[in-house]
Protein backbone atom coordinates (compact mmCIF):
# COMPACT_ATOMS: atom_id res chain seq x y z
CA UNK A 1 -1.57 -21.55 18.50
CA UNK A 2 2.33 -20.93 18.81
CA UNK A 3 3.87 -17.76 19.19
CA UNK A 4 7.18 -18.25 17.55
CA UNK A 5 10.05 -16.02 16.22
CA UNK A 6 10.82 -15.45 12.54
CA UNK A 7 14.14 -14.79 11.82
CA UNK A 8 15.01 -14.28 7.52
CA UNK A 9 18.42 -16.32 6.87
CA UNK A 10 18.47 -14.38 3.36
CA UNK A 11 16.10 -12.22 1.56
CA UNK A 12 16.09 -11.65 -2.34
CA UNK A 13 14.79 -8.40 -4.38
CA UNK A 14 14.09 -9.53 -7.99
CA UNK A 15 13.71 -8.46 -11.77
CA UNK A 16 12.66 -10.79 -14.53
CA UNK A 17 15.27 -13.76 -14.12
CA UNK A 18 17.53 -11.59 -11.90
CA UNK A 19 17.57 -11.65 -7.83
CA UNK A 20 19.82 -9.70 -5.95
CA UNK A 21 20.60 -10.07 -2.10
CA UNK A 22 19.27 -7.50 0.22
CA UNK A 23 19.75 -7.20 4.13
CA UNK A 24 17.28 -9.16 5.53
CA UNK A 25 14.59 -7.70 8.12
CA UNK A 26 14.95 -7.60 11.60
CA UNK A 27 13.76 -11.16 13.83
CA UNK A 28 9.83 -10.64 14.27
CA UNK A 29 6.94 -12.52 16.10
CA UNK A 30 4.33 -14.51 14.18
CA UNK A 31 1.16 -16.02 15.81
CA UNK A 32 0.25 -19.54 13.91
CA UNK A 33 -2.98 -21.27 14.58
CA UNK A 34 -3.19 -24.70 13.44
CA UNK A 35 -6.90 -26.32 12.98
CA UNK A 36 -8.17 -29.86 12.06
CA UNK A 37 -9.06 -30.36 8.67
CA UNK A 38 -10.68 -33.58 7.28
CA UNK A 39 -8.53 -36.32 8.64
CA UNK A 40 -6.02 -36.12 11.86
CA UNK A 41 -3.04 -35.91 9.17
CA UNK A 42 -4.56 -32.42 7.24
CA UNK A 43 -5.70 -29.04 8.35
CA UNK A 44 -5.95 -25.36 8.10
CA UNK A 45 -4.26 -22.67 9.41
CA UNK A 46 -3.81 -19.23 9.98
CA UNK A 47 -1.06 -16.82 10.92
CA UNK A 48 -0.81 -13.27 11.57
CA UNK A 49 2.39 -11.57 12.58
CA UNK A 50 4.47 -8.42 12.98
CA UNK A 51 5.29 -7.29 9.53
CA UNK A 52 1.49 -7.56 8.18
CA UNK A 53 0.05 -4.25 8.41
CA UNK A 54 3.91 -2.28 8.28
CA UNK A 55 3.96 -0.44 4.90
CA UNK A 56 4.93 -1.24 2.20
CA UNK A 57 3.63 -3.31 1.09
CA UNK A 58 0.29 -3.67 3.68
CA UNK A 59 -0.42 -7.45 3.69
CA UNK A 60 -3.80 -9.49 4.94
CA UNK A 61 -2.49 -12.21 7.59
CA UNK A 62 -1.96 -15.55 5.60
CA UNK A 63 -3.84 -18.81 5.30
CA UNK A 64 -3.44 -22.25 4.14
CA UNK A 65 -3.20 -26.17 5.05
CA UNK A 66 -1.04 -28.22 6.80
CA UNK A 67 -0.97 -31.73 6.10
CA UNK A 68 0.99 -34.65 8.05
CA UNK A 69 4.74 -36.08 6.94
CA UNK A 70 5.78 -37.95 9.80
CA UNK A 71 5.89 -38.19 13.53
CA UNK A 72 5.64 -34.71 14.47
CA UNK A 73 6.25 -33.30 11.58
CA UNK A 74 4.49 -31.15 9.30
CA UNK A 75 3.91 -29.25 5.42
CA UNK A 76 2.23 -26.41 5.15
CA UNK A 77 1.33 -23.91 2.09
CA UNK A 78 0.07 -20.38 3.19
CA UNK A 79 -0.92 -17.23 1.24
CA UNK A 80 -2.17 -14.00 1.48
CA UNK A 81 -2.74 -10.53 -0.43
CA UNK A 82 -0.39 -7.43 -0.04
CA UNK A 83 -1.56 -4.17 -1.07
CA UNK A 84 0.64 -1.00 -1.81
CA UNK A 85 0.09 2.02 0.74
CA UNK A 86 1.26 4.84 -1.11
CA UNK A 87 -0.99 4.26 -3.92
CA UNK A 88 -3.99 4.33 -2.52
CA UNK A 89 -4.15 0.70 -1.39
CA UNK A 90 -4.26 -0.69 -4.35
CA UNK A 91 -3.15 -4.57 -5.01
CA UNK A 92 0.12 -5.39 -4.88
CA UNK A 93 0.29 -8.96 -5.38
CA UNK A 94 -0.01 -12.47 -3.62
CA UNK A 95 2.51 -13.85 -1.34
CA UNK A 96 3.10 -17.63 -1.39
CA UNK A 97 4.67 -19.38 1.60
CA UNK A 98 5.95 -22.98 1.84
CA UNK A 99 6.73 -24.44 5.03
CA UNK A 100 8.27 -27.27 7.43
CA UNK A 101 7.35 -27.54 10.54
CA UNK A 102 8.27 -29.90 13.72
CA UNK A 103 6.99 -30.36 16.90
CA UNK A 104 8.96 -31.58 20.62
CA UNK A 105 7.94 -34.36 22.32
CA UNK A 106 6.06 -32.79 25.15
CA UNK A 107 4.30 -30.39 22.19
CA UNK A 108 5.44 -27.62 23.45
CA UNK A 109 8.07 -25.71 21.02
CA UNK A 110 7.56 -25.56 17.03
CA UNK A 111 10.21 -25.05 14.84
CA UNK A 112 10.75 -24.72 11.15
CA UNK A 113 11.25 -23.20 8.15
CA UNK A 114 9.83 -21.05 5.55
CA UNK A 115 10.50 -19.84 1.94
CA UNK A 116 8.38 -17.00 0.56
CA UNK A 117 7.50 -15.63 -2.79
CA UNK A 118 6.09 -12.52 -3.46
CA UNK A 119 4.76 -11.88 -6.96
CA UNK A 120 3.43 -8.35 -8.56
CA UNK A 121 -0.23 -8.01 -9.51
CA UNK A 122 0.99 -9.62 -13.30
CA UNK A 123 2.46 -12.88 -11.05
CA UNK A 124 5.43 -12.38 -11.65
CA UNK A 125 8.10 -13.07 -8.52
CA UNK A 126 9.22 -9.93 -7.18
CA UNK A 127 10.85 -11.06 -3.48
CA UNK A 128 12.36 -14.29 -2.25
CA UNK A 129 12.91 -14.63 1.54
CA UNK A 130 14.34 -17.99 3.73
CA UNK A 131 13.25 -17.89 7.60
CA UNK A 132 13.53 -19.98 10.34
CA UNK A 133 10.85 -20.31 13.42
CA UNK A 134 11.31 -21.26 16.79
CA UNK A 135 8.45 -20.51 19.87
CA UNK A 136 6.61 -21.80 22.19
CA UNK A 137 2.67 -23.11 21.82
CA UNK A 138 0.17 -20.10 23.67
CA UNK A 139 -1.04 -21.50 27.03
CA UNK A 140 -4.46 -20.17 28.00
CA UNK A 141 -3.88 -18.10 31.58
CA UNK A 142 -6.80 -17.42 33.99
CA UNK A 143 -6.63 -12.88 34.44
CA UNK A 144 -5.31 -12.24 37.74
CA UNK A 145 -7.62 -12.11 40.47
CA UNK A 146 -9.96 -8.56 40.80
């Protein structure tokens, strides 16, 4: 698990063909957990993070594989569901996320990149976003002493 900060490098609103720039959110924390999969070159993961459960739209944390491109470096493909918070919770629309990810040598900062879609409930791409991530892998620590 890696507790890493998201920063958007652009964001995109769009129509049809049509995207339009918007200002980009704030920097945020996301928690990714990396699992094995099948072979030591594929897996699953998880990640949950600041933005998930902020309306609108209300999103499930995302999910996907990871799968092996080199010496410390990674693919992954993540999605999730988003749901729509002033109407009742209905769906939304999926969000598809596409990602690179490296490692240090000691294994102990991840960094990478990100591009998101967001599509409406008729899949059709509503938001474009670009982010980078940088943070450190979560170190288990003993509570203090009672």
């Amino acid at each position: 698990t890696w507790l890493v900060t998201a920063t958007f490098t652009s964001a995109q609103v769009c129509d049809g063909d049509n995207c339009e720039s918007i200002d980009v959110p704030p920097p945020f924390q996301v928690l990714i957990t990396f699992m094995a999969g099948t072979s030591e070159d594929e897996g699953t993961l998880v990640d949950t993070n600041e933005f998930q459960l902020t309306p609108n739209p209300v999103c499930t944390p995302d999910q996907g594989t990871w799968q092996r491109t080199g010496n410390r470096t990674f693919i992954a493909t993540q999605r999730n569901f988003c749901f729509d918070a002033t109407a009742g919770y209905l769906p939304a629309g999926p969000t598809k996320i596409r990602a690179t990810f490296s490692v240090n040598d000691p294994n102990t900062i991840l960094t990478g990149r990100q591009y998101i879609e967001g599509f409406d409930t008729s899949n059709h791409l509503v938001f474009i976003g670009k982010v980078n991530l940088q943070g450190p892998r979560v170190k288990a620590e003993a509570p203090p002493a009672q």
